[in-house]
Protein backbone atom coordinates (compact mmCIF):
# COMPACT_ATOMS: atom_id res chain seq x y z
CA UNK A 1 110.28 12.11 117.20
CA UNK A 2 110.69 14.57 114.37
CA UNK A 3 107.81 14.95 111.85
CA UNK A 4 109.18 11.84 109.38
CA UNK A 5 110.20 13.32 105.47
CA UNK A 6 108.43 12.77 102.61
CA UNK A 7 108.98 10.37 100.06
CA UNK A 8 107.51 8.72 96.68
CA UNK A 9 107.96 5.58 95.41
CA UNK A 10 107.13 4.82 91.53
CA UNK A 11 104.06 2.91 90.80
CA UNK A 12 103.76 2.44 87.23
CA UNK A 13 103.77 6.09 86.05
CA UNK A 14 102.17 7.59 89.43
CA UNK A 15 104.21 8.21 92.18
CA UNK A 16 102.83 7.15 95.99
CA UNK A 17 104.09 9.46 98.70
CA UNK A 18 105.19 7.70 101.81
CA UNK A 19 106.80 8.41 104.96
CA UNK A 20 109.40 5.82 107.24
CA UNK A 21 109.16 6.48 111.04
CA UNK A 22 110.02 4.19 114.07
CA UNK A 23 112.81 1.79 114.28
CA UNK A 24 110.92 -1.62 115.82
CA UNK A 25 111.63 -4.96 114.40
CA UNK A 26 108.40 -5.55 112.41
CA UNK A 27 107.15 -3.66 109.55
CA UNK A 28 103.54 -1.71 109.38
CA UNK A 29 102.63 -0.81 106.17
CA UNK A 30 99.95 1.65 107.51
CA UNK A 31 96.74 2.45 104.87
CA UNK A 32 94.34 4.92 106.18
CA UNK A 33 90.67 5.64 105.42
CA UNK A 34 89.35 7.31 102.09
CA UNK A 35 90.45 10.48 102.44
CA UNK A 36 94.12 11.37 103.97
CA UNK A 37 97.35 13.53 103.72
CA UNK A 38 100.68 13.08 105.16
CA UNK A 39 101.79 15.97 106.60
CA UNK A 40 98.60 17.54 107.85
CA UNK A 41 98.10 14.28 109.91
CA UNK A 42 100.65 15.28 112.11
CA UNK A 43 99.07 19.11 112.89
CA UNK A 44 96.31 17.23 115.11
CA UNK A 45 98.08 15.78 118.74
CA UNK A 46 95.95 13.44 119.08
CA UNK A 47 96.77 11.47 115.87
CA UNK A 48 100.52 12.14 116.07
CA UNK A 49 100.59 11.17 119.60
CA UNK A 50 99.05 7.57 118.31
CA UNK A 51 101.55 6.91 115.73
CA UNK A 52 104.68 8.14 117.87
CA UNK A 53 103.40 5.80 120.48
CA UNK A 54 102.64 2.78 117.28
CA UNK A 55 106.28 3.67 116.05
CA UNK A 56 107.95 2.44 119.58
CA UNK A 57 107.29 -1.31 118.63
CA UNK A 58 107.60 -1.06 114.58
CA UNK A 59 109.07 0.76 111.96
CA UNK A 60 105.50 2.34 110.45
CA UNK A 61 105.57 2.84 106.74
CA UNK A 62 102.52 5.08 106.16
CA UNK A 63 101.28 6.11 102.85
CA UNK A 64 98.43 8.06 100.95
CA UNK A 65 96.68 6.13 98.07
CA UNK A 66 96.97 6.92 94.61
CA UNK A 67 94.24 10.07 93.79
CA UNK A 68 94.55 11.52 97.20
CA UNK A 69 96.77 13.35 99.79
CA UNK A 70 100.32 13.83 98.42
CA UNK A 71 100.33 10.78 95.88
CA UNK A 72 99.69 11.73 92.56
CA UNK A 73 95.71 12.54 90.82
CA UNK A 74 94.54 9.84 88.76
CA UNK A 75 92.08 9.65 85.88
CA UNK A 76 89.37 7.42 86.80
CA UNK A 77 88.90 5.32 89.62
CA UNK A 78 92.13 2.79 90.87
CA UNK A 79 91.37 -0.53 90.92
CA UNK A 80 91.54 -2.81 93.86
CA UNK A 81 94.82 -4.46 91.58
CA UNK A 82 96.11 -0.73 91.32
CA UNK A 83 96.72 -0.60 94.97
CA UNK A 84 98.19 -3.50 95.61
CA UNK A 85 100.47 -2.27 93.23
CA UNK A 86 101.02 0.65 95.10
CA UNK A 87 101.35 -0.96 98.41
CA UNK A 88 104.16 -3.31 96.57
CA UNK A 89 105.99 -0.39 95.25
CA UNK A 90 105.57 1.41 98.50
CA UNK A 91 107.38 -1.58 100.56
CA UNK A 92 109.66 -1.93 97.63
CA UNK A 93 111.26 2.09 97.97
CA UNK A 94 111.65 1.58 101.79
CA UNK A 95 113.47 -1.65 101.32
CA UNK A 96 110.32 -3.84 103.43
CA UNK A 97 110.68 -6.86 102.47
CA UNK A 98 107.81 -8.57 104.56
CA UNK A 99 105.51 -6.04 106.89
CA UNK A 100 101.87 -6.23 109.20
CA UNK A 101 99.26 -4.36 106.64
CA UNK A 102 97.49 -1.76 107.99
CA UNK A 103 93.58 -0.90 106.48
CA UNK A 104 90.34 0.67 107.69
CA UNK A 105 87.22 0.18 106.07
CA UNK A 106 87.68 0.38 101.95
CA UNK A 107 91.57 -0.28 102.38
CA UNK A 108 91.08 -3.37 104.45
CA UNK A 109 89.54 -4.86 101.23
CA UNK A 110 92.77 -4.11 99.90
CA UNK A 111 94.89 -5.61 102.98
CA UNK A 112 92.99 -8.28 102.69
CA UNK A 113 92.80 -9.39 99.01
CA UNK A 114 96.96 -8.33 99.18
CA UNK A 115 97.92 -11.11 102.23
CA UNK A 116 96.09 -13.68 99.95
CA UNK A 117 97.56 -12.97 97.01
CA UNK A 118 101.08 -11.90 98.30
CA UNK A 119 101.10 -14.25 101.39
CA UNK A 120 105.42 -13.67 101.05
CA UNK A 121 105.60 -10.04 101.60
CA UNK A 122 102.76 -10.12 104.54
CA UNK A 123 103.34 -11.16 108.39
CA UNK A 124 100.32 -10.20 109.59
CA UNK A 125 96.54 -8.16 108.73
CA UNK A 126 95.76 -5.53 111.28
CA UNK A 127 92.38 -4.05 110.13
CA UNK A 128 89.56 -1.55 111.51
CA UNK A 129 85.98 -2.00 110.58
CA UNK A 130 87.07 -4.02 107.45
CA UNK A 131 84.93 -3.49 104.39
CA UNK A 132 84.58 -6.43 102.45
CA UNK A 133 81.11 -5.45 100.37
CA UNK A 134 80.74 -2.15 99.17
CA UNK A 135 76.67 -2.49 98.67
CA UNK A 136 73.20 -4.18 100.31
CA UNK A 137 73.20 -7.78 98.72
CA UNK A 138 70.31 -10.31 100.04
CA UNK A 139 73.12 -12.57 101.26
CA UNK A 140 75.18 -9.17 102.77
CA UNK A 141 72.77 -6.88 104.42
CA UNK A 142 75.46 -5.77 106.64
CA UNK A 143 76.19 -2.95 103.59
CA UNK A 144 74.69 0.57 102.79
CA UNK A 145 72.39 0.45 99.74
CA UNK A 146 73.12 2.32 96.93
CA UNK A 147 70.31 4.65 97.19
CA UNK A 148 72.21 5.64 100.35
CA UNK A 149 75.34 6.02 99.26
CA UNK A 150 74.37 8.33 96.13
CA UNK A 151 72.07 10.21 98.63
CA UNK A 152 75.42 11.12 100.82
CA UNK A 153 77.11 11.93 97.75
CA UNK A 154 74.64 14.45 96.52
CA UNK A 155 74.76 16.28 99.80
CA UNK A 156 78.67 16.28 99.73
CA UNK A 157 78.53 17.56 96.52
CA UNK A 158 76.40 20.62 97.80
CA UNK A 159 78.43 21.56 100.75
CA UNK A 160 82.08 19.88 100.60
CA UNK A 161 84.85 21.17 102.60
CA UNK A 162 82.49 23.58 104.52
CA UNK A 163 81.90 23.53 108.15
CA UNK A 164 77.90 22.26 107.36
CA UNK A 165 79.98 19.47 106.16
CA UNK A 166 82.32 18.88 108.99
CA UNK A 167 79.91 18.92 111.53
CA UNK A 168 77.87 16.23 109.70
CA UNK A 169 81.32 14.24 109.17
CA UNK A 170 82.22 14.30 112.71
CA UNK A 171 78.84 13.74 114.24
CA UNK A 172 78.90 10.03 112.69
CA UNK A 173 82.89 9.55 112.72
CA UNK A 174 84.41 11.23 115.65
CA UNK A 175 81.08 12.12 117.85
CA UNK A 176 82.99 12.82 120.83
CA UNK A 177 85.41 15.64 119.00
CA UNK A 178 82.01 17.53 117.06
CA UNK A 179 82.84 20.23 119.98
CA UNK A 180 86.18 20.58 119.44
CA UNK A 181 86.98 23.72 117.30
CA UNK A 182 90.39 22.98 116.55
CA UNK A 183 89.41 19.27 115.85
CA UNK A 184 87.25 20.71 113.38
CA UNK A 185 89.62 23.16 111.76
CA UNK A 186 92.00 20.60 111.50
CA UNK A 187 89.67 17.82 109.98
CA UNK A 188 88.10 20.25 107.44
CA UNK A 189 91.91 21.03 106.07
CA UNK A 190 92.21 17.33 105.69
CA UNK A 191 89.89 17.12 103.84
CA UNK A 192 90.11 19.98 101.15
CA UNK A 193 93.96 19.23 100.82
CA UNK A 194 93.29 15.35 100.52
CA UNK A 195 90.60 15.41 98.25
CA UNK A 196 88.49 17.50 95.52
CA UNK A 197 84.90 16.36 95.76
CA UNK A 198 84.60 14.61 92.41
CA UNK A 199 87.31 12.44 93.11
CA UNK A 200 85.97 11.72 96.58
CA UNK A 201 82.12 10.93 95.16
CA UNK A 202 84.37 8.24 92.23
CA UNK A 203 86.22 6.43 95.12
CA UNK A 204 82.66 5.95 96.68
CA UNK A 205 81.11 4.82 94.09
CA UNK A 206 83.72 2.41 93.69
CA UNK A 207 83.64 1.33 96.77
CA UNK A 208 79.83 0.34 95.85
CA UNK A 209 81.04 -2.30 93.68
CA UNK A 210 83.73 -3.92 96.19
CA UNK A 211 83.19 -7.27 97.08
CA UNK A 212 86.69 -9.53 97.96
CA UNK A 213 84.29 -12.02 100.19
CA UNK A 214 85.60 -15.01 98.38
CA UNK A 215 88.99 -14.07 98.87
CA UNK A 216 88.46 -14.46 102.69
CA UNK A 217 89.40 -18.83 102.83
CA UNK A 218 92.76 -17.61 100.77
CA UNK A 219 93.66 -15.50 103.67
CA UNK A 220 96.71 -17.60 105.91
CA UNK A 221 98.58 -15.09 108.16
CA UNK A 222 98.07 -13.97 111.56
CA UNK A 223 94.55 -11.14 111.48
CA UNK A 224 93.12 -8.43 114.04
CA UNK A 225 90.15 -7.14 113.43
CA UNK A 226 89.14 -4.04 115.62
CA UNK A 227 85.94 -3.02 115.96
CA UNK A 228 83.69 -0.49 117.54
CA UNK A 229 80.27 -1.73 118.51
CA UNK A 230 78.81 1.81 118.98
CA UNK A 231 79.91 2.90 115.27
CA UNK A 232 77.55 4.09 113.08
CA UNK A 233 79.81 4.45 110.02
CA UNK A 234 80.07 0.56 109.63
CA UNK A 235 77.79 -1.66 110.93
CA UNK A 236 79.46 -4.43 113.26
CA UNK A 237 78.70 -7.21 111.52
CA UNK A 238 80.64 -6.23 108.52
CA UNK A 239 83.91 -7.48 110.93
CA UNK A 240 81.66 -10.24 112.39
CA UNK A 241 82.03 -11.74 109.19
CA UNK A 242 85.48 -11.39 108.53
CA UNK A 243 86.58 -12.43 111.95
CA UNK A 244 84.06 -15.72 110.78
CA UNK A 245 85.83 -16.02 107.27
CA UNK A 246 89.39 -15.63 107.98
CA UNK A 247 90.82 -18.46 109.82
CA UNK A 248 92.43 -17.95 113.25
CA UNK A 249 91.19 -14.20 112.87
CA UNK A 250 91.24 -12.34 116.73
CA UNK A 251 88.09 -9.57 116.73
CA UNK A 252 88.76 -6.91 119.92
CA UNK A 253 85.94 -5.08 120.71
CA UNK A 254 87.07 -1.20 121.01
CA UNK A 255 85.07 1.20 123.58
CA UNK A 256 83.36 4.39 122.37
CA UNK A 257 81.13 5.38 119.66
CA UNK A 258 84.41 6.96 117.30
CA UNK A 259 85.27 5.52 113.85
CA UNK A 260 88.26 7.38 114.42
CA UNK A 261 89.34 5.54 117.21
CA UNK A 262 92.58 8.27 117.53
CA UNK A 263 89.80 11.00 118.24
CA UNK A 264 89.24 9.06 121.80
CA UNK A 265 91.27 8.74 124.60
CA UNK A 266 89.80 5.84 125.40
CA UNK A 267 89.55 4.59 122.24
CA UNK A 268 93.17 5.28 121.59
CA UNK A 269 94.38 3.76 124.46
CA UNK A 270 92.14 0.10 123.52
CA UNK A 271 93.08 0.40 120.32
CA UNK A 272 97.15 0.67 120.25
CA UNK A 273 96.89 -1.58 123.66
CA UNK A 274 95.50 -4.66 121.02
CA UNK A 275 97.97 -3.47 118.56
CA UNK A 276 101.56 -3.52 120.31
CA UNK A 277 100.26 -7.28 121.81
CA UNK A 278 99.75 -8.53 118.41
CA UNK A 279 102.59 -7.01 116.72
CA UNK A 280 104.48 -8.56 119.56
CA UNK A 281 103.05 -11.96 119.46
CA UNK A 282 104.10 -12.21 115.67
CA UNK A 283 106.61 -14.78 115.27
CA UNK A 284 109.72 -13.06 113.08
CA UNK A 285 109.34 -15.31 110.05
CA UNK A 286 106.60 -17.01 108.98
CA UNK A 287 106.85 -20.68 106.52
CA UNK A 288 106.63 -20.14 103.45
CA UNK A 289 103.12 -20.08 101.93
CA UNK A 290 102.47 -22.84 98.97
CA UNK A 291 98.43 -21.65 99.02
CA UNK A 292 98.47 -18.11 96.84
CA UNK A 293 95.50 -16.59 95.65
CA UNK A 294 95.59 -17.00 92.01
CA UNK A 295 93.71 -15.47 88.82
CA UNK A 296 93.90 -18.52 86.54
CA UNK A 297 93.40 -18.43 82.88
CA UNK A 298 92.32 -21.33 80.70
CA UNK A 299 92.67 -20.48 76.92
CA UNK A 300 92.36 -23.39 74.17
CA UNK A 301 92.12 -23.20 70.50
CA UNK A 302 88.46 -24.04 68.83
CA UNK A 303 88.12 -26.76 66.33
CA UNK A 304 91.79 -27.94 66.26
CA UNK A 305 91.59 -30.94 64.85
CA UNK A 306 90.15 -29.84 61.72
CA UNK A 307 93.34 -26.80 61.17
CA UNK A 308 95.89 -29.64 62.00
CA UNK A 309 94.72 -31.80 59.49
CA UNK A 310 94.47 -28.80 56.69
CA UNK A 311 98.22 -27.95 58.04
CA UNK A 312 99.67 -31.73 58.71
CA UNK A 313 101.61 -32.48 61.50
CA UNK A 314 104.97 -30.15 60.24
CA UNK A 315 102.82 -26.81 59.83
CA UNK A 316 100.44 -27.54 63.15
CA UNK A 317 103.63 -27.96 64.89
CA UNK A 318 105.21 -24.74 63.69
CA UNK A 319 101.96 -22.62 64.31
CA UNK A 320 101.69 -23.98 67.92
CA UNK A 321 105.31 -23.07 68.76
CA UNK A 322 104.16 -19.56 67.11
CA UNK A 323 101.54 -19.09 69.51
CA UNK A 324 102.66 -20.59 72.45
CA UNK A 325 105.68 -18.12 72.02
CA UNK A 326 103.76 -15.32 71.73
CA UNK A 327 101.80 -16.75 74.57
CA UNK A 328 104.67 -16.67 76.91
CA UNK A 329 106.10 -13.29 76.32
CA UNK A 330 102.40 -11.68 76.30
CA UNK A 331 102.28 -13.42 79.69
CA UNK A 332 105.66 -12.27 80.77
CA UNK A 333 104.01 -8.60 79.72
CA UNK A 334 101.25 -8.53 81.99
CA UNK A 335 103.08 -10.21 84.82
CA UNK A 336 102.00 -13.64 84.98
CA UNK A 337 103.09 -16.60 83.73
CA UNK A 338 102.55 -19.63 80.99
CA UNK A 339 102.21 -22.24 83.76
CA UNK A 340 102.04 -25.33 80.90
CA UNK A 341 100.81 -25.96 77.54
CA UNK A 342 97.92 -28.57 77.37
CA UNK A 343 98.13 -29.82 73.42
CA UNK A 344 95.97 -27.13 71.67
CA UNK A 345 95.75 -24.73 74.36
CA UNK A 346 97.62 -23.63 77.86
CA UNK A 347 97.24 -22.64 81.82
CA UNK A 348 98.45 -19.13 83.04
CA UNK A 349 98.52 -17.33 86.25
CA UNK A 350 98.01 -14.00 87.07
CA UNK A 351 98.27 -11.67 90.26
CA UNK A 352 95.13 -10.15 89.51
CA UNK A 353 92.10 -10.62 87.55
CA UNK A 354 91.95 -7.54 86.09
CA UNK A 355 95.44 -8.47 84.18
CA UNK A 356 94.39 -12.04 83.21
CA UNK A 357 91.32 -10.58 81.25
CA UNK A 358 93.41 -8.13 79.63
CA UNK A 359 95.83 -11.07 78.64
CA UNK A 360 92.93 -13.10 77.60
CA UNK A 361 91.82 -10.55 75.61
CA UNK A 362 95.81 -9.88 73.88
CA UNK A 363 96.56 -13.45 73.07
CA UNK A 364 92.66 -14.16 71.54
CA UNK A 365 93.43 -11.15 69.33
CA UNK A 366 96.86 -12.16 68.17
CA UNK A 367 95.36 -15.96 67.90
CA UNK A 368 92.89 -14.29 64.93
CA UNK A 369 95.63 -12.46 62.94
CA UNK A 370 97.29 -16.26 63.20
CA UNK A 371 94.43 -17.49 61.70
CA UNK A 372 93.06 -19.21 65.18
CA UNK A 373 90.10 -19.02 67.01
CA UNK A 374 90.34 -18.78 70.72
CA UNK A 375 88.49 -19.43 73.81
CA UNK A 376 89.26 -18.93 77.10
CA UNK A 377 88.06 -19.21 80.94
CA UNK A 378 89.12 -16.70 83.91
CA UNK A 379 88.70 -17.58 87.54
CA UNK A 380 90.26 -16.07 90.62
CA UNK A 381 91.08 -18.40 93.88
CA UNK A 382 93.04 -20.38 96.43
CA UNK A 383 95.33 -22.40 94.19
CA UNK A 384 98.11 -25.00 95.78
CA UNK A 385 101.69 -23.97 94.08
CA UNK A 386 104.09 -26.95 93.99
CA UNK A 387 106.72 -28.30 91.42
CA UNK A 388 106.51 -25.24 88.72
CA UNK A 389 102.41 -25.95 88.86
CA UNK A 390 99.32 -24.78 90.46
CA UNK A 391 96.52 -27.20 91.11
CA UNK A 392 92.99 -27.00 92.92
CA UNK A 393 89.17 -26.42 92.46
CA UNK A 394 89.86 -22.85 90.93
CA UNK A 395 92.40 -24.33 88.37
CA UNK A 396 89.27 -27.28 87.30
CA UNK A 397 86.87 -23.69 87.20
CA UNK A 398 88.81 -22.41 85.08
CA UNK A 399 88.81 -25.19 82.43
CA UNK A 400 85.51 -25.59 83.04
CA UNK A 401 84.23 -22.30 81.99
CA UNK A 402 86.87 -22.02 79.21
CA UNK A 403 84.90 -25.52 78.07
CA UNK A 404 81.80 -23.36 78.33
CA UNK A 405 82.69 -20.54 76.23
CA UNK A 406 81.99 -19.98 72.24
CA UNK A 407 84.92 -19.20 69.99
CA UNK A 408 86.40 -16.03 70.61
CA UNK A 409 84.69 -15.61 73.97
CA UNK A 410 86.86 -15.24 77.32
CA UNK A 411 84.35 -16.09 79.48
CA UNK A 412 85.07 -15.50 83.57
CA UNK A 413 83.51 -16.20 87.15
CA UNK A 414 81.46 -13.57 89.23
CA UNK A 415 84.78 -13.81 91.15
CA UNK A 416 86.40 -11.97 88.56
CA UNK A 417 83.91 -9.22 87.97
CA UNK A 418 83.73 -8.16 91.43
CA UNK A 419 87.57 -8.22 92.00
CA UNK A 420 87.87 -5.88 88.94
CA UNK A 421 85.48 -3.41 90.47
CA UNK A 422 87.05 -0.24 89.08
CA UNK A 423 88.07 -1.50 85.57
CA UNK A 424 88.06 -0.57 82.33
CA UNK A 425 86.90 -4.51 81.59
CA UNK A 426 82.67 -4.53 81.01
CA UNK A 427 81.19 -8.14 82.15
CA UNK A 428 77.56 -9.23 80.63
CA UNK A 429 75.63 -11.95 82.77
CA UNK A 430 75.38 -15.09 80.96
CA UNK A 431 73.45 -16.87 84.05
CA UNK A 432 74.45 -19.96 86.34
CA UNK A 433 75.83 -23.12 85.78
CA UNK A 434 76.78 -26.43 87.40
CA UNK A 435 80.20 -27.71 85.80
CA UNK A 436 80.93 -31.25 86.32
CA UNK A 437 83.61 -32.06 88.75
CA UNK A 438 83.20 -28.84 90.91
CA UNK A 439 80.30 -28.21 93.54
CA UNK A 440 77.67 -25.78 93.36
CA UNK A 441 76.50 -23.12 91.11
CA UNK A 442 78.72 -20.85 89.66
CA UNK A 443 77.70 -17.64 87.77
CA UNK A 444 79.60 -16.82 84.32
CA UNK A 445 80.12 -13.39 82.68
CA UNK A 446 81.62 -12.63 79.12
CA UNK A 447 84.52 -9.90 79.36
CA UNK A 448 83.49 -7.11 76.44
């Protein structure tokens, strides 16, 4: 097999480079670790030789993340919502219409949170060492503490690139190829071409502030988690847990001590071995899913009673068709959608949290120059679609904490906060609360 061409596809303004290869009769939409680039990947044999041997039972659609390798540099840190995006687009230009997603570590957060959200466009989850918290938590002390984390960036910073810094890569990644000089040579290319070291210290401390852990129950289709029980990057339990989360989820145990597992033979061999049987277990369609991941906003107009009577029924009437109007098409804007109107407010949905804030945000603004004062609750989860509506416990959160919120306020869950990890949107704690109708405590943040 030739060395495959490269390609972009537009997301938004960037563009994603991708390359097609293979010719099997599922799609792999194939996300690699932090730092990659397309064509240098195919300079070492031992990592071309594992995805000419992936390509004989799928067409593999593999592709560098926006900010490194060939896709274009971005400003900032991407947002878990940005590459979905990007995956979308991706599958879009190479005419995928439903494909197996592909992550390791940081990107399986991504695979993940995408097959809940987009349960249409994915057959299947194959991820490696899945990363589903960024950072030590009391409840998650499966995670790296920060004080690590900033302690491997400052001694990246100091020596990136340089063979110091390969050799202290590869001793905890690819142990059994910290010998090879070629390996090395190779590896330390990567690496310069894939990434400059600022960019590489923003992605990880973005990665800090990951957390898609209640996104896990919205997860339907067919999962393999690989792991490696003698890696140090990423301790095991981190895929304990998502194997435990994820329902049906099969966890295969892969030999060696290599977070690359292409770096080992033996590794390589396990690891493509658990790969071809579940790509070829997958049945070739799946039902259609009615249970989507959903960011749901609740927004409702304060003290409504008192403008309708100043108005009377005529001029109420006319400045809620205004609104909801305006409503509609700002919805339209940020790719979601009015789902109904409830009297003096209205239900929307949203592909990602990080859009229904922003929308929140629009229509509370354009409410005030109408004279209104709006509130509004945000909440992402597993919603049941049916008859042009979405109902479940996330839809009652969200009118909950929209009933909890003081005019003007859009008010969201700690559900929403961590899924916008990489946002421009700024949350302040405003502590825990029990909402009536809806189980447990839930923590609330205002959007500023």
């Amino acid at each position: 097999m030739d060395v495959p061409e490269v390609r972009y596809a537009r997301s938004g303004n960037l563009r994603i480079a991708y390359e097609v290869f293979g010719a099997g009769p599922v799609d792999i939409v194939y996300g690699r670790t932090a730092i990659s680039h397309l064509e240098l990947v195919w300079e070492e044999p031992s990592v071309a030789g594992y995805f000419r041997e992936l390509a004989t039972v799928a067409r593999v659609i593999l592709w560098d993340k926006r900010g490194v390798g060939l896709s274009d540099r971005v400003v900032g840190t991407p947002t878990l919502e940005d590459r979905m995006d990007d995956v979308r687009a991706v599958m879009d230009a190479a005419k995928s219409q439903r494909a197996v997603i592909f992550g390791a570590t940081d990107t399986a957060a991504m695979a993940l949170l995408f097959a809940a959200t987009y349960p249409e466009r994915t057959l299947g989850l194959m991820l490696i060492e899945p990363t589903v918290r960024g950072s030590w938590a009391p409840d998650f002390p499966f995670a790296p503490t920060r004080e690590e984390v900033e302690e491997s960036i400052r001694l990246s910073d100091d020596d990136w690139g340089t063979m110091p810094y390969i050799d202290r890569m590869l001793a905890i990644y690819a142990p059994s190829r910290v010998a090879d000089a070629d390996f090395k040579r190779w590896y330390g290319r990567v690496i310069r071409f894939g990434s400059s070291p600022s960019a590489a210290a923003s992605l990880a401390r973005m990665n800090l502030e990951i957390d898609v852990r209640a996104a896990l129950p919205a997860v339907h289709v067919p999962t393999l988690i690989m792991k490696a029980p003698g890696d140090r990057t990423v301790r095991e339990e981190n895929s304990d847990y998502v194997a435990k989360h994820v329902a049906g989820a099969q966890l295969v145990p892969i030999p060696g001590r290599d977070h690359f597992f292409w770096a080992n033979p033996e590794a390589w061999a396990a690891s493509l071995r658990a790969q071809k049987k579940f790509v070829m277990s997958l049945p070739s369609s799946l039902p259609d899913e009615d249970r989507v991941l959903k960011s749901v906003v609740f927004a409702d107009i304060v003290d409504s009673t008192r403008l309708a009577s100043q108005l009377g029924d005529h001029g109420w009437k006319e400045l809620l068709a205004s609104f909801f109007a305006a409503s509609r098409a700002e919805a339209i804007r940020s790719r979601g959608q009015v789902v109904k109107t409830t009297g003096d407010g209205f239900l929307a949905t949203f592909d990602g949290p990080t859009r229904a804030v922003r929308f929140a945000e629009s229509v509370r603004d354009r409410a005030e120059k109408q004279g209104l004062v709006l509130r509004a609750g945000v909440h992402t989860g597993e919603c049941l679609v049916a008859d042009n509506d979405v109902v479940g416990i996330a839809v009652h959160l969200a009118s909950r904490i929209c009933d909890s919120a003081g005019g003007g306020e859009i008010l969201t869950s700690r559900t929403v906060r961590d899924l916008s990890v990489g946002s421009e949107v700024r949350f302040e704690g405003r502590g825990s609360h029990q909402f009536k109708g809806v189980e447990g405590t839930w923590e609330t943040f205002l959007a500023v």
